[in-house]
Protein backbone atom coordinates (compact mmCIF):
# COMPACT_ATOMS: atom_id res chain seq x y z
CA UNK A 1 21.99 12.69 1.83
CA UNK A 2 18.73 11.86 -0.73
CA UNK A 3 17.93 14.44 -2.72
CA UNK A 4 14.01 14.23 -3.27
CA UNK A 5 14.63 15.75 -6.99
CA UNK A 6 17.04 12.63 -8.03
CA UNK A 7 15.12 10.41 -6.71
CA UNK A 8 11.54 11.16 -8.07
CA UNK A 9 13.37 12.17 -11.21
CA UNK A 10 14.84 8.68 -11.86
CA UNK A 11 11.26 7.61 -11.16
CA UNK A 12 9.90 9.38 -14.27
CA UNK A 13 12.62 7.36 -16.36
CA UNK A 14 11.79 3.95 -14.95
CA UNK A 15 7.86 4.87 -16.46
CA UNK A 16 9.08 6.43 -19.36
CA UNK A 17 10.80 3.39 -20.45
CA UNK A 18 7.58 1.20 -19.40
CA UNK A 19 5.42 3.73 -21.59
CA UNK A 20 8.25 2.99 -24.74
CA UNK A 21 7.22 -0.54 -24.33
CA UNK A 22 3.64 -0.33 -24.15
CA UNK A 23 3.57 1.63 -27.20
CA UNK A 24 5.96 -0.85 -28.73
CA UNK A 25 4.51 -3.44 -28.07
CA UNK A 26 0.72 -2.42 -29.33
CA UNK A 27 2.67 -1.20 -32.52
CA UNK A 28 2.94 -4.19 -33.33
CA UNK A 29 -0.65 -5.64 -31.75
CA UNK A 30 0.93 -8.13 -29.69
CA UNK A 31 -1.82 -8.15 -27.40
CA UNK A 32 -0.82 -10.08 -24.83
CA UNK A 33 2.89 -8.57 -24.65
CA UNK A 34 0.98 -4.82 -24.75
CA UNK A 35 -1.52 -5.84 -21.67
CA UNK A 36 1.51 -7.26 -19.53
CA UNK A 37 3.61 -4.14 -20.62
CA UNK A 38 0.79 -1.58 -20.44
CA UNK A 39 -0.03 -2.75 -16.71
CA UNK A 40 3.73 -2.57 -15.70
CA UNK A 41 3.51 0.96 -16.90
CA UNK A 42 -0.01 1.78 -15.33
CA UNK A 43 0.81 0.55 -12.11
CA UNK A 44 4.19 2.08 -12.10
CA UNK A 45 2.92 5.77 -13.24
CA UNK A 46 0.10 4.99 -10.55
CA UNK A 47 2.32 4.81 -7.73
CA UNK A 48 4.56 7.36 -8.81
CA UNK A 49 1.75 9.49 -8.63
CA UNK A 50 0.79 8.09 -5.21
CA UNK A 51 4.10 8.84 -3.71
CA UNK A 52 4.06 12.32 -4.76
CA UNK A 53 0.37 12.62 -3.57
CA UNK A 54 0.61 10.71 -0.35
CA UNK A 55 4.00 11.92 0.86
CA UNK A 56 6.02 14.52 -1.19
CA UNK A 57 2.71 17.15 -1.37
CA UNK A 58 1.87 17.08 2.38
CA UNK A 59 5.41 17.65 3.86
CA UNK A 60 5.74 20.17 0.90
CA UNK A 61 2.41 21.89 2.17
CA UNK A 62 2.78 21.58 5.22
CA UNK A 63 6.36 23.23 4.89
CA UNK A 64 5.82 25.64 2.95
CA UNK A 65 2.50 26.69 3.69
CA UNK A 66 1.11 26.70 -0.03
CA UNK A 67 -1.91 24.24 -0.68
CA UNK A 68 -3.37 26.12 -3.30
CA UNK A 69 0.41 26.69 -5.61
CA UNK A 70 2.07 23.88 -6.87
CA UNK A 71 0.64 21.28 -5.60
CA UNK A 72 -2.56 22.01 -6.26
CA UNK A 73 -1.55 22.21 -9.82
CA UNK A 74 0.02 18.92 -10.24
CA UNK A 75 -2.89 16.88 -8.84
CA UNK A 76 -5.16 18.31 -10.97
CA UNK A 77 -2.51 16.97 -13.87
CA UNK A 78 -2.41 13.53 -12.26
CA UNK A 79 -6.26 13.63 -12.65
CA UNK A 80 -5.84 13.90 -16.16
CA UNK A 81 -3.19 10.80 -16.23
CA UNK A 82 -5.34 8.62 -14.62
CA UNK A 83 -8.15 9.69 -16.69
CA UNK A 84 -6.30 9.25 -20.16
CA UNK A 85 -4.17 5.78 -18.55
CA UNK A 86 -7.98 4.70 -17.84
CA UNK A 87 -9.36 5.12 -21.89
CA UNK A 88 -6.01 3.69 -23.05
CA UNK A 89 -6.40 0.57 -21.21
CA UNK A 90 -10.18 0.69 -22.51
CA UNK A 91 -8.51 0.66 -26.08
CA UNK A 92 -6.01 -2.13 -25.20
CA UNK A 93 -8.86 -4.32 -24.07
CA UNK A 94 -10.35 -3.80 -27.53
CA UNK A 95 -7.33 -4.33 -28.97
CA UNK A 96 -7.73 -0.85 -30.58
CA UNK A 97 -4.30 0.20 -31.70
CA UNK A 98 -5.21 3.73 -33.11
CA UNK A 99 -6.96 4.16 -30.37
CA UNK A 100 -4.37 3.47 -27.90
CA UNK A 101 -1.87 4.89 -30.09
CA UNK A 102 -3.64 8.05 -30.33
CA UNK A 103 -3.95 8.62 -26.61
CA UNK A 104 -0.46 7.45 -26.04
CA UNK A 105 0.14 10.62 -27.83
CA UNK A 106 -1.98 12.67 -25.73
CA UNK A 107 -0.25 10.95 -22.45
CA UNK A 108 2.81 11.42 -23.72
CA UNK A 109 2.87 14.98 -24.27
CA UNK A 110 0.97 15.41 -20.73
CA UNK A 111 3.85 13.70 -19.07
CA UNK A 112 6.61 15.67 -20.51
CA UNK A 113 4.95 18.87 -19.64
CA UNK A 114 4.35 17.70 -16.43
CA UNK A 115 7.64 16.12 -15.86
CA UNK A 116 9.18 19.39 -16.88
CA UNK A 117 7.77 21.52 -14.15
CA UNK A 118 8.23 19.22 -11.65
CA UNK A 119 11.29 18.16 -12.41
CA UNK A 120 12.79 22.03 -13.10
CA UNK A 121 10.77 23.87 -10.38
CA UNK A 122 8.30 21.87 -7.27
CA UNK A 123 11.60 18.86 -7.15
CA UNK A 124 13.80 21.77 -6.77
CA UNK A 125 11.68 24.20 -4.35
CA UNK A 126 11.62 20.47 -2.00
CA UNK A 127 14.95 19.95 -2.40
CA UNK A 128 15.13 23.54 -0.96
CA UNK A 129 12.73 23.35 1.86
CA UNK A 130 12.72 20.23 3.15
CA UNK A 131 16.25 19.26 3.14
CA UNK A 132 16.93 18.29 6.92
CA UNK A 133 13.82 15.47 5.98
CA UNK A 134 14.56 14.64 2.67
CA UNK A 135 15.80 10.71 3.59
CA UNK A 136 13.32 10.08 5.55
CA UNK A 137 10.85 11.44 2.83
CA UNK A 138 12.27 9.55 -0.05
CA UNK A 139 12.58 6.52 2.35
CA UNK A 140 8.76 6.95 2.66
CA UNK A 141 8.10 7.14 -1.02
CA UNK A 142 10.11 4.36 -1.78
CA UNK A 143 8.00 2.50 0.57
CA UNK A 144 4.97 2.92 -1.28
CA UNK A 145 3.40 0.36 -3.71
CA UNK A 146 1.75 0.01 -6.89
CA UNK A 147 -1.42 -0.79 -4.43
CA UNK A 148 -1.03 2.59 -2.35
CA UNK A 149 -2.05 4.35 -5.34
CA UNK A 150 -5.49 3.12 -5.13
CA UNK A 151 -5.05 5.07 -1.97
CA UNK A 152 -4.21 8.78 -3.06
């Protein structure tokens, strides 16, 4: 049996190492390295974000009843990803390394926070609750795509 918290857990990993080499690579203003790596990580964190938006929340909600708790919460923190992964990618087009470097910072320390709370308390509470579904649910995340997240 899946268990929704592993799975979406291992998730955050995968983009944290595809953040390391963004960063990595505009440390050392390879441009063309930092777009490549940058999008990898953009579209990555993008669907991660979709897959929590477009299946995890609902059944959660839907569960459990709470649309204005914890999953309110976190999209209003996946707002503020998108909106920081947005004016990084402005900087990387300028090839503006303190720029980029600056907001990594801010990113980074969103992520963690954000990470944290899911990862210690909402993975948990849907490990919890919807057990009986949880393959089917983390089949149905796993199914979506970098392009779904234009979608959530």
């Amino acid at each position: 049996m899946a268990r929704i918290a592993d799975y979406l857990s291992e998730d955050h990993g995968h983009c944290d190492d595809l953040f390391v080499a963004a960063e990595n690579a505009v440390s050392t203003a390879d441009w063309a390295l930092a777009q490549s790596a940058f999008t990898h990580f953009k579209n990555a964190t993008l669907c991660h974000l979709a897959r929590e938006e477009v299946v995890l929340f609902p059944a959660f909600e839907s569960t459990s009843g709470m649309v204005a708790g914890p999953t309110q919460v976190m999209r209003m923190e996946h707002t503020e990803m998108r909106d920081t992964l947005a004016a990084m990618e402005e900087s990387l087009l300028q090839h503006d390394s303190k720029a980029f470097l600056g907001l990594s910072e801010t990113l980074l320390m969103l992520m963690r926070q954000h990470n944290i709370k899911e990862e210690q308390i909402l993975y948990r509470m849907c490990d919890q609750m919807l057990a009986g579904d949880a393959d089917n649910l983390v089949e149905r995340m796993a199914a979506v795509t970098p392009g779904a997240a234009a979608q959530a």
